[in-house]
Protein backbone atom coordinates (compact mmCIF):
# COMPACT_ATOMS: atom_id res chain seq x y z
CA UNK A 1 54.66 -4.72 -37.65
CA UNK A 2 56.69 -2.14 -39.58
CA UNK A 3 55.74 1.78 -38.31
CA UNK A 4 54.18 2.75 -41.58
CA UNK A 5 51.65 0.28 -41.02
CA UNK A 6 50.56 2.01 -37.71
CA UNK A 7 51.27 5.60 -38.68
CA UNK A 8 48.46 4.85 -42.16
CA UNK A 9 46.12 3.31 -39.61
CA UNK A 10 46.03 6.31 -37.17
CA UNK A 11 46.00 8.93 -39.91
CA UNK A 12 42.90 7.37 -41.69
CA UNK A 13 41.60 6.57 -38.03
CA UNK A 14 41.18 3.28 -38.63
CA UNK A 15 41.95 2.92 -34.65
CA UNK A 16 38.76 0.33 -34.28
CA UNK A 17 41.25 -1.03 -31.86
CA UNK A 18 40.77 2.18 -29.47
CA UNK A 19 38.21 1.93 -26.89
CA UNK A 20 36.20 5.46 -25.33
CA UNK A 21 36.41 3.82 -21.87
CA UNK A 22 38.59 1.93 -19.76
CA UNK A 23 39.04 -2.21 -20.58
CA UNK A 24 36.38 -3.82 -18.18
CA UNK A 25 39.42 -6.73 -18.14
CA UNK A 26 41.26 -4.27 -16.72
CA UNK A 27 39.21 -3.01 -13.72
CA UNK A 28 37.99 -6.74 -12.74
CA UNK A 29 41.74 -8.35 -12.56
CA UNK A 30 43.95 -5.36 -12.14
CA UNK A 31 44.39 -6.30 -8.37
CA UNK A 32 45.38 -9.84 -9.17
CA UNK A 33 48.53 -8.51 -9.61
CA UNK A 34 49.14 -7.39 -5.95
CA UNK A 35 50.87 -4.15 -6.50
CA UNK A 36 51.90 -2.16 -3.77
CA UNK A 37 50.93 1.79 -4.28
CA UNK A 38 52.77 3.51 -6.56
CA UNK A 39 54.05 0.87 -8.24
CA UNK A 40 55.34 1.18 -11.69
CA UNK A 41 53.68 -0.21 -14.73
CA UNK A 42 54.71 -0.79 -17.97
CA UNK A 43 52.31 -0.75 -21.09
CA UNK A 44 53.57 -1.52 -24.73
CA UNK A 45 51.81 -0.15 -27.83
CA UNK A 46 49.53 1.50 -25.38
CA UNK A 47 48.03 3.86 -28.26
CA UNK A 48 46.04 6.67 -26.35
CA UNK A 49 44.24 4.38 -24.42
CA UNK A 50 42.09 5.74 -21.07
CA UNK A 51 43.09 2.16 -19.76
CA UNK A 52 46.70 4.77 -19.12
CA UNK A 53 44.58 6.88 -16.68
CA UNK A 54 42.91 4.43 -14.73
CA UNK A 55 45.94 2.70 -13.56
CA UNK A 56 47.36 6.18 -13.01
CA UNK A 57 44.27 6.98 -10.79
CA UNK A 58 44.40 3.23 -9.07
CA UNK A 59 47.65 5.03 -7.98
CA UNK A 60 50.28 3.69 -9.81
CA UNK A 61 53.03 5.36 -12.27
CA UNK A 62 52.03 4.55 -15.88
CA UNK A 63 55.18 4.45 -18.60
CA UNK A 64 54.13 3.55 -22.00
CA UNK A 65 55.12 3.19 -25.65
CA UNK A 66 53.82 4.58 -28.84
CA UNK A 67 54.50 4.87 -32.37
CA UNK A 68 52.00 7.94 -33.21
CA UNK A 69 52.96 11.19 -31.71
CA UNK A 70 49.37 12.44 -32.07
CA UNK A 71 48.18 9.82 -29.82
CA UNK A 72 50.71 10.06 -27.49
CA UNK A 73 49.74 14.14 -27.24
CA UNK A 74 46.26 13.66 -26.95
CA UNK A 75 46.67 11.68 -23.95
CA UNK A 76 48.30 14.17 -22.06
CA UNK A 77 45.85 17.09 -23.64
CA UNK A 78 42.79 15.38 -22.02
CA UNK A 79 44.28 15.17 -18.88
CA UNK A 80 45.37 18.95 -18.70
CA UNK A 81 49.27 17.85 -18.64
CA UNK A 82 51.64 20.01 -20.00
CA UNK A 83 54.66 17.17 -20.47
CA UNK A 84 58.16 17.28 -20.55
CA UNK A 85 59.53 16.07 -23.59
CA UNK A 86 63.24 15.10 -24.06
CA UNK A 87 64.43 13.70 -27.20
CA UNK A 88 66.74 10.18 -25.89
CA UNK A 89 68.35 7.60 -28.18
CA UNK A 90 65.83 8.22 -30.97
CA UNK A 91 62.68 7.80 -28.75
CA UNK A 92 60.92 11.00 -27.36
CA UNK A 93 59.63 11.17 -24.12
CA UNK A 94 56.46 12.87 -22.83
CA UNK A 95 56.08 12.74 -19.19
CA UNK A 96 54.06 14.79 -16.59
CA UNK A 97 52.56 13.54 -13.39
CA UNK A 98 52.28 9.63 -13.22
CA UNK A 99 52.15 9.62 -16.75
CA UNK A 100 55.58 8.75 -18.82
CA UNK A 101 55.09 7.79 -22.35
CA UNK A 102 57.56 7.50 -25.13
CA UNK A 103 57.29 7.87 -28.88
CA UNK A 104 58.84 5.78 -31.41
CA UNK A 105 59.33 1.86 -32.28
CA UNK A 106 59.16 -0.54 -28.64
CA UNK A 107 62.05 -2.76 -29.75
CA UNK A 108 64.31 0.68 -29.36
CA UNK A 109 63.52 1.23 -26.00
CA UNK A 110 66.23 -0.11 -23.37
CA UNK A 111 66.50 -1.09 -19.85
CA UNK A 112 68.53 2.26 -19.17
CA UNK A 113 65.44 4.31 -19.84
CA UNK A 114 63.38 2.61 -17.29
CA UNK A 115 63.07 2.52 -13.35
CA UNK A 116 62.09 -0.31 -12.11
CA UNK A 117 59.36 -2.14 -13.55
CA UNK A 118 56.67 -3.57 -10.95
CA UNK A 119 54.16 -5.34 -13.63
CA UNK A 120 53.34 -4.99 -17.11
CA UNK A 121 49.50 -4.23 -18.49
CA UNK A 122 49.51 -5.60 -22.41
CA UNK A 123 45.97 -5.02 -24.01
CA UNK A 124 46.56 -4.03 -27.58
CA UNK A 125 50.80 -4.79 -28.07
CA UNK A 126 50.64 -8.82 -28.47
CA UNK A 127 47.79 -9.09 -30.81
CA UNK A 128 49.23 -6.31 -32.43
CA UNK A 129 51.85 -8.16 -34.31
CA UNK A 130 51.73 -11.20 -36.63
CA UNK A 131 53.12 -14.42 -35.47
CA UNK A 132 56.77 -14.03 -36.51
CA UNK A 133 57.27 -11.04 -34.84
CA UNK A 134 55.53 -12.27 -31.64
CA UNK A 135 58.60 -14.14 -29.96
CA UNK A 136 60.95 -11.21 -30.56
CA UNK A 137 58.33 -8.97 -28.62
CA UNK A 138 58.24 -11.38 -25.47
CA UNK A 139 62.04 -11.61 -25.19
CA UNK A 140 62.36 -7.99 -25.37
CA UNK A 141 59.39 -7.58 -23.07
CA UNK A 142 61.15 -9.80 -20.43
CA UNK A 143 64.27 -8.78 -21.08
CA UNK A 144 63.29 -4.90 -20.39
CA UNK A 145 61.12 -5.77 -16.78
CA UNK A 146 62.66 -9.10 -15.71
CA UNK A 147 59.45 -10.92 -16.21
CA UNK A 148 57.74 -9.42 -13.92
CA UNK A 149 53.53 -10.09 -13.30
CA UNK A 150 51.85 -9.34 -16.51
CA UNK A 151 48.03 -9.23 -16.78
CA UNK A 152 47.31 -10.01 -20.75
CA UNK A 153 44.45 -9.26 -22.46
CA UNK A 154 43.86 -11.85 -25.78
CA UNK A 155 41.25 -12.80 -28.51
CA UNK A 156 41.08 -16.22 -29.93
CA UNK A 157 39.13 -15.99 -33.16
CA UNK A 158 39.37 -18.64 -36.36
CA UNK A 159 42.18 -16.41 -37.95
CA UNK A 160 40.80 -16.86 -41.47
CA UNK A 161 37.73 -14.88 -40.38
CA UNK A 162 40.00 -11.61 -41.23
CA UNK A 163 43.34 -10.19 -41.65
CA UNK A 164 43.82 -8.48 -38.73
CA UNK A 165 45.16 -6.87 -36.39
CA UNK A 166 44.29 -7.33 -34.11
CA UNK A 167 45.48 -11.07 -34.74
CA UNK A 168 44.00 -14.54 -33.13
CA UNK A 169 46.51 -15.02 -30.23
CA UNK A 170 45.19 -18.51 -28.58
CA UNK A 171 45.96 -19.92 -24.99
CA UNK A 172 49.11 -22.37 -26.59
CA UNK A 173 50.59 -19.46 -28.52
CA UNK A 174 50.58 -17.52 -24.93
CA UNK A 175 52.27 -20.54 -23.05
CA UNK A 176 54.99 -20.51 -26.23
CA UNK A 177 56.01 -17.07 -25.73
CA UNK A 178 55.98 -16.97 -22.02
CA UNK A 179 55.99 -20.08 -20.30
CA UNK A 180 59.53 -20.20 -19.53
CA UNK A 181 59.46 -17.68 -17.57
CA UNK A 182 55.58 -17.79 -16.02
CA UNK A 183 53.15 -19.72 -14.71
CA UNK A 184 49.81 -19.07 -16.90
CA UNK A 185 46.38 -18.43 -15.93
CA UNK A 186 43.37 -17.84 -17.79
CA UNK A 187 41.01 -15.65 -15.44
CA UNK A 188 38.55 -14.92 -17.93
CA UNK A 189 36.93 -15.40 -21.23
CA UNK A 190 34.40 -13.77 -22.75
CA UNK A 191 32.40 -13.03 -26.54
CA UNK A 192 34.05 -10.83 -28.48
CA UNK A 193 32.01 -7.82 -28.58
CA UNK A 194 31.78 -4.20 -30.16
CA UNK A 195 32.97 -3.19 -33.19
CA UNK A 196 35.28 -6.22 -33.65
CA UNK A 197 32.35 -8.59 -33.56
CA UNK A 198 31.52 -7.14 -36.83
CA UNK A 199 35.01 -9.02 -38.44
CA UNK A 200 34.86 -12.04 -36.17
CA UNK A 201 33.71 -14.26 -33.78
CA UNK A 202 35.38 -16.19 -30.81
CA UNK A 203 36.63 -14.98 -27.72
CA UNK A 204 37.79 -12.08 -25.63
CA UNK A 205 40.80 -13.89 -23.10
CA UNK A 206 42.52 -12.59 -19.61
CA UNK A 207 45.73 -13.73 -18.52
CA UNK A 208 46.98 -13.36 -15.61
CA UNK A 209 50.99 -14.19 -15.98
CA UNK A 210 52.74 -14.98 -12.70
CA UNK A 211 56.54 -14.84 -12.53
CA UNK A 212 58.22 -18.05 -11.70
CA UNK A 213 60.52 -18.16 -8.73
């Protein structure tokens, strides 16, 4: 999805995909992923989601990526954070506590920039982007964290119902992407609801994605 795209959306705040609370997904499968404390967890396309702050307060480190600077800002505003920002290899980071996000397109961001990765937390990066971009976005993903456990939230809607995003991203087109390098696990599915059941029907998906040995 090119950055225009995004950068229209926010600045007409047509951000339906932006929830006021944390993702309920989220707080019931979180611990599936058997982090130790203070782990470090990666989200893509993370937007200025409060899902950031919950995993901060579970007590975690939280880096995530962001094409809108505004978003990125507010994040840190609501959470009384004055960050330190450093301009590095066309990305900007923002970080201040647990929180370290960066600003600018995910497929720049490199394996340098990170510690260790300990999981990764994708609610609104996969469904995000139309199907030909999707493989690209898993081999970078893996290639940035070495596959590490990944709890994935999905919908699974008749695509013609609308455009989208956020785009119809079924079970088999999961076990495409990943299964080479993860065992795959629905752990729950659920009515779409809110403001997206207004476009379409079908089903609200968590995956829990296990790293093979």
């Amino acid at each position: 999805m090119e950055e225009s795209f995004w950068q229209e959306r926010w600045r007409e705040s047509r951000i339906g995909f932006h929830e006021g609370d944390a993702n309920t997904l989220l707080a019931r499968h979180f611990d599936s992923l058997n982090l130790a404390a203070g782990s470090t967890v990666l989200v893509p396309l993370c937007g200025k989601s409060f899902d950031l702050e919950w995993i901060a307060a579970a007590g975690h480190k939280v880096i995530g990526v962001e094409f809108n600077q505004g978003a990125v800002e507010e994040v840190f505003q609501r959470n009384g954070l004055t960050p330190e920002i450093v301009r590095i290899n066309g990305l900007t980071r923002y970080s201040a506590g647990a929180l370290t996000l960066y600003v600018g397109d995910f497929f720049e961001l490199t394996a340098d920039l990170l510690p260790p990765i300990h999981a990764i937390y994708d609610r609104a990066a996969l469904v995000a982007l139309p199907d030909p971009i999707r493989a690209r976005y898993a081999r970078h993903l893996v290639g940035l964290t070495g596959a590490v456990g990944q709890l994935l939230i999905s919908v699974d809607y008749p695509q013609e119902q609308m455009k989208g995003p956020p785009f119809s991203v079924p079970g088999d087109a999961i076990r495409a992407l990943y299964e080479d390098d993860y065992d795959i696990d629905c752990v729950e599915s659920r009515a779409i609801t809110g403001q997206l059941a207004t476009r379409c029907s079908g089903q609200e998906e968590a995956w829990r994605l296990s790293p093979r040995p």
